[in-house]
N, C-alpha and C. Protein backbone atom coordinates (compact mmCIF):
# COMPACT_ATOMS: atom_id res chain seq x y z
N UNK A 1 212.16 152.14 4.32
CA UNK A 1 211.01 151.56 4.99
C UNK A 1 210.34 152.63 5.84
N UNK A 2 209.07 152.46 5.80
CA UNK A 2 208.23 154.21 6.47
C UNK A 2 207.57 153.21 7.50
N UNK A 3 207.99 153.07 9.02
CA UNK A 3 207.26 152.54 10.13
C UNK A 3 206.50 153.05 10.76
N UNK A 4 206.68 154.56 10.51
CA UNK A 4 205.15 155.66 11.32
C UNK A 4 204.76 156.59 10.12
N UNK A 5 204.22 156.06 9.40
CA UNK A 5 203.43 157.12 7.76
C UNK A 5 203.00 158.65 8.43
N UNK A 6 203.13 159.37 7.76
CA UNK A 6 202.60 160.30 8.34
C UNK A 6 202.04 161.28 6.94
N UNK A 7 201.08 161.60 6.74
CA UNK A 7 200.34 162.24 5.52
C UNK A 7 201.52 163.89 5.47
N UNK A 8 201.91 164.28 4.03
CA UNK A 8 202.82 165.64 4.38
C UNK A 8 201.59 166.31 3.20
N UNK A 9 200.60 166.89 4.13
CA UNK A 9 199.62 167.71 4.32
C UNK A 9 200.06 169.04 2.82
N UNK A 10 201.18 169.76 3.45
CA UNK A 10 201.40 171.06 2.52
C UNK A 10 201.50 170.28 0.98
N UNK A 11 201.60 169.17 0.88
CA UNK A 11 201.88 168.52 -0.83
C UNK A 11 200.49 168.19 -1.28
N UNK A 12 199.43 167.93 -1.04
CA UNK A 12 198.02 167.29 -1.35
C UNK A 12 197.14 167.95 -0.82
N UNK A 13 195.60 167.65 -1.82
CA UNK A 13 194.80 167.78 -1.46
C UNK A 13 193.75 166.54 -1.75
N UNK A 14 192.96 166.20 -1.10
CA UNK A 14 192.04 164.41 -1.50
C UNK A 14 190.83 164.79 -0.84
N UNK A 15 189.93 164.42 -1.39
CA UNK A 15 188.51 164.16 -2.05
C UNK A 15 188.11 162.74 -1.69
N UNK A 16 187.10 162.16 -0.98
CA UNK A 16 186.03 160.78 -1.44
C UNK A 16 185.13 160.63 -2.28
N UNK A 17 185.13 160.05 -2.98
CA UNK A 17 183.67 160.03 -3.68
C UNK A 17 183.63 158.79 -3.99
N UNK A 18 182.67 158.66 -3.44
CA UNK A 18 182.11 157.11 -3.27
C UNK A 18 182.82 156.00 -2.72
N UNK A 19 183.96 155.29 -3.28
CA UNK A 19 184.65 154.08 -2.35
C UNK A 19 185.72 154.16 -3.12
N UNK A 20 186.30 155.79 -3.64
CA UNK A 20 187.34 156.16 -4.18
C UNK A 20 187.95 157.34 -3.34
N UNK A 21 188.99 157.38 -3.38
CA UNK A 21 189.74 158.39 -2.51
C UNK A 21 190.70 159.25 -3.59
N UNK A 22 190.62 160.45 -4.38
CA UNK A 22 191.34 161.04 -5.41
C UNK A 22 192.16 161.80 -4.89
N UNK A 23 193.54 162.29 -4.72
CA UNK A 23 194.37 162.63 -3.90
C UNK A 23 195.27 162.91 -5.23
N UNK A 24 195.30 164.53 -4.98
CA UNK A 24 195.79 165.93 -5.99
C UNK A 24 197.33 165.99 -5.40
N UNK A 25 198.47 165.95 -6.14
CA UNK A 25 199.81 166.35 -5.46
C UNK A 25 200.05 167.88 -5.88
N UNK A 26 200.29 168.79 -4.88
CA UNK A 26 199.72 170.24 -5.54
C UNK A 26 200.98 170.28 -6.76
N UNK A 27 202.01 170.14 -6.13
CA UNK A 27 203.54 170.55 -6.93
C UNK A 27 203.58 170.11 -8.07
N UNK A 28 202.82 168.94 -8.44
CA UNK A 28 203.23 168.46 -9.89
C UNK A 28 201.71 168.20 -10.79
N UNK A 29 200.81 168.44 -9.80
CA UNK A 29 199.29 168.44 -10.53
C UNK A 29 198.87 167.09 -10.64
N UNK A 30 200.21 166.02 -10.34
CA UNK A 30 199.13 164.56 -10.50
C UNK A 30 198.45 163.97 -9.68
N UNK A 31 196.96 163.09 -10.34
CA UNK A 31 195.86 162.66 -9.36
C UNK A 31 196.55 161.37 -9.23
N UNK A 32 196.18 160.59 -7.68
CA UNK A 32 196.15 159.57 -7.65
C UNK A 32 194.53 158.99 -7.48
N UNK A 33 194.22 158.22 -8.16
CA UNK A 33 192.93 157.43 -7.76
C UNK A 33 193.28 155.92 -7.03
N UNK A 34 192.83 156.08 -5.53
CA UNK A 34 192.59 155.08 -4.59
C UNK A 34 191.74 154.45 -4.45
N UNK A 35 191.75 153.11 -4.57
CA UNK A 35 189.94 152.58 -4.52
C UNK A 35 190.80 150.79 -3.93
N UNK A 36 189.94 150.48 -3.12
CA UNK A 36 189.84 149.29 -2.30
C UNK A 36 190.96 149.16 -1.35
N UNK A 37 191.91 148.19 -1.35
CA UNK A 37 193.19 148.46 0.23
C UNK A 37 193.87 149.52 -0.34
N UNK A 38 194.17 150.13 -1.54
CA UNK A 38 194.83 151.32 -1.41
C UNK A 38 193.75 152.49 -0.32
N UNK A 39 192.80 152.65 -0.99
CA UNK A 39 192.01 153.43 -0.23
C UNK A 39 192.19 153.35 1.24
N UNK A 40 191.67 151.79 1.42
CA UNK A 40 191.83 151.69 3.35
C UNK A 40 192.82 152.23 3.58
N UNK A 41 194.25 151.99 3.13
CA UNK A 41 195.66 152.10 3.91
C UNK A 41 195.76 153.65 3.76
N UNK A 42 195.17 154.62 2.61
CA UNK A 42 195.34 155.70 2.54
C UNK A 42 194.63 156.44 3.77
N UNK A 43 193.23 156.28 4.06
CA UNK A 43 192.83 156.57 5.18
C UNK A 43 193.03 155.90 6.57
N UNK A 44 193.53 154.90 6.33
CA UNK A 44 194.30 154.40 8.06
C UNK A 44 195.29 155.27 8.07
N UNK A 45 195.82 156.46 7.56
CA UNK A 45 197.14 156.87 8.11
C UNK A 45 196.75 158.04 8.58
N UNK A 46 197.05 158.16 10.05
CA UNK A 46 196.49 159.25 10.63
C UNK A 46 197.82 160.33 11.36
N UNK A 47 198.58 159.67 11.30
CA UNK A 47 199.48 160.20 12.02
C UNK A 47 199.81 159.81 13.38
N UNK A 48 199.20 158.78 13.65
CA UNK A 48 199.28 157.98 14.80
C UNK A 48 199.32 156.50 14.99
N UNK A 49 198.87 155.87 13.95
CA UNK A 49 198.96 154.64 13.98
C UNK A 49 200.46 154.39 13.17
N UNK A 50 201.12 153.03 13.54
CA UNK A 50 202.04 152.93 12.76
C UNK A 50 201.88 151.78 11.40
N UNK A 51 202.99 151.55 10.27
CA UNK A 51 202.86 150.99 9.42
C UNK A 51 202.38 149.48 10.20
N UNK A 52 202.77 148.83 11.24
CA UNK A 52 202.24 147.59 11.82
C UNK A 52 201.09 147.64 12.19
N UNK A 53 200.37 149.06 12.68
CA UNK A 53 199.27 149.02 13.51
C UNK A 53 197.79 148.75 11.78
N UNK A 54 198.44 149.56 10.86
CA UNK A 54 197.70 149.91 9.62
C UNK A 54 197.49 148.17 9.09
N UNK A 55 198.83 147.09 9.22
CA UNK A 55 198.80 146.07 8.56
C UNK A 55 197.77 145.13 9.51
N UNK A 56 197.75 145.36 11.26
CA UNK A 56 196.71 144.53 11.94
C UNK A 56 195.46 144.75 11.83
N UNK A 57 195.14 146.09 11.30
CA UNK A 57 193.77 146.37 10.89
C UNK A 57 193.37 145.90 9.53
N UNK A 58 194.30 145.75 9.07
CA UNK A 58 193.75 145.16 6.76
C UNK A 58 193.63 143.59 7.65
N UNK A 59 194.58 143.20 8.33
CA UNK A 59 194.26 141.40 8.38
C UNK A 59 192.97 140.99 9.13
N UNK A 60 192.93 142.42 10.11
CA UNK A 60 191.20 141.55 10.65
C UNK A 60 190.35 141.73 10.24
N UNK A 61 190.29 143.02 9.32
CA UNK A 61 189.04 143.59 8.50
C UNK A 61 188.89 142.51 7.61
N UNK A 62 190.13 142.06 6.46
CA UNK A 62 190.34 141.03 5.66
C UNK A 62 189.92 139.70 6.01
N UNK A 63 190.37 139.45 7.24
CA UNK A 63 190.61 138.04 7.93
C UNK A 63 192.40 137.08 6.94
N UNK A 64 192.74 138.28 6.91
CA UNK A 64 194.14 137.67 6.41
C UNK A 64 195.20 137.95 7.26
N UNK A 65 196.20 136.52 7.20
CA UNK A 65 197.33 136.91 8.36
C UNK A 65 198.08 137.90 7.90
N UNK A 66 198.60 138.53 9.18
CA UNK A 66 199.49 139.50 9.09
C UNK A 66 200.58 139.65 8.09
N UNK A 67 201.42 138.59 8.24
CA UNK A 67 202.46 138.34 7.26
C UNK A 67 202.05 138.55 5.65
N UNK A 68 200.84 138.14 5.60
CA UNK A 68 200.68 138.09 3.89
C UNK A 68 200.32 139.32 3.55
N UNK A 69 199.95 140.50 4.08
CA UNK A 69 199.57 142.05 4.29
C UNK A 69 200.59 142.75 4.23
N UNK A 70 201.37 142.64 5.07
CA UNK A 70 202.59 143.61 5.57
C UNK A 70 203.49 144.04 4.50
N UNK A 71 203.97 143.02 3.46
CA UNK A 71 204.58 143.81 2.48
C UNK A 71 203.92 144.43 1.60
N UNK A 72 202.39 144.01 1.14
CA UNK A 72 201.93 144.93 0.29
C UNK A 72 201.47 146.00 0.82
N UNK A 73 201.29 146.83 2.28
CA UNK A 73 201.05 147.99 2.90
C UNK A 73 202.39 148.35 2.65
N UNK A 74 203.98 147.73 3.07
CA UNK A 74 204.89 148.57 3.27
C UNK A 74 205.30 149.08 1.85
N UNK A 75 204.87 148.01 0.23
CA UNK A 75 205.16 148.45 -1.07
C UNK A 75 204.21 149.79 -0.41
N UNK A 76 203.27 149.37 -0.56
CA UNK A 76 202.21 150.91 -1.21
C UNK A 76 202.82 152.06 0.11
N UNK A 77 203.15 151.96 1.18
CA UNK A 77 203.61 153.01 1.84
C UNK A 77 205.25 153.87 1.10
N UNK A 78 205.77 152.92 0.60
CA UNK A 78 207.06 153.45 0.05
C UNK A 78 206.91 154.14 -1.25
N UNK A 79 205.72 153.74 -2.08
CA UNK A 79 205.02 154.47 -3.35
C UNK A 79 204.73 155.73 -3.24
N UNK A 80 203.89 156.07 -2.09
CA UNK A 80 203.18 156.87 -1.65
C UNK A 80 204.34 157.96 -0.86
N UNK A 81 205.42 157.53 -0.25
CA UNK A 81 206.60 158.18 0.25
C UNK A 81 207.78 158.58 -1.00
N UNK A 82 207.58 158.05 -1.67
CA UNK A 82 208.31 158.61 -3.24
C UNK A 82 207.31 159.52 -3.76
N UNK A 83 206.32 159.31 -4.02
CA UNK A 83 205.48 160.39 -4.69
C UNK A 83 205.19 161.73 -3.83
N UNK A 84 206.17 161.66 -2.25
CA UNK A 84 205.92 163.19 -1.85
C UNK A 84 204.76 163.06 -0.88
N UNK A 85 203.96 162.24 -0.98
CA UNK A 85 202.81 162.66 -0.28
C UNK A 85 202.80 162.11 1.54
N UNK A 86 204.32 161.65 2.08
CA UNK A 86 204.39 161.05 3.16
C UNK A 86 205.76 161.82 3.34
N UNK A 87 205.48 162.01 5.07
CA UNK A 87 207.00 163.20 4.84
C UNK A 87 208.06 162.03 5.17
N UNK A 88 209.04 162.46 5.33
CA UNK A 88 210.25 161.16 4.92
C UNK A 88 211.21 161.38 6.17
């Protein structure tokens, strides 16, 4: 479980274009393409907010309760922490 995400910078490089977020893993060459709450949750992680603070911002932006958010931020945070791109 990743409760403070933190982006591990030396593994990626990411790009916006348009209401897509493309995010290069240098070590293995694969793209991820981000587009809608992947996107948000990819750019809510700043290194300061935590995985709870990221899930109270999708529910008010959304207008969805917390609870129904929280595991699909903490799936996609643990995706994103296997693929290297969150330091561990």
């Amino acid at each position: 479980m990743i409760n403070h995400p933190k982006k591990y910078a030396p593994a990626f490089v990411e790009t916006k274009v348009g209401d897509e977020v493309i995010v290069m893993h240098l070590d293995s060459g694969e793209f991820f393409s981000l587009r809608g709450t992947a996107a948000e949750i990819w750019l809510l992680i700043d290194d300061e907010r935590s995985s709870s603070e990221i899930v109270a911002v999708l529910a008010e932006k959304h207008g969805a309760p917390e609870a129904s958010v929280a595991g699909d931020v903490q799936e996609f945070l643990d995706q994103l922490g296997q693929a290297g791109l969150l330091e561990q």
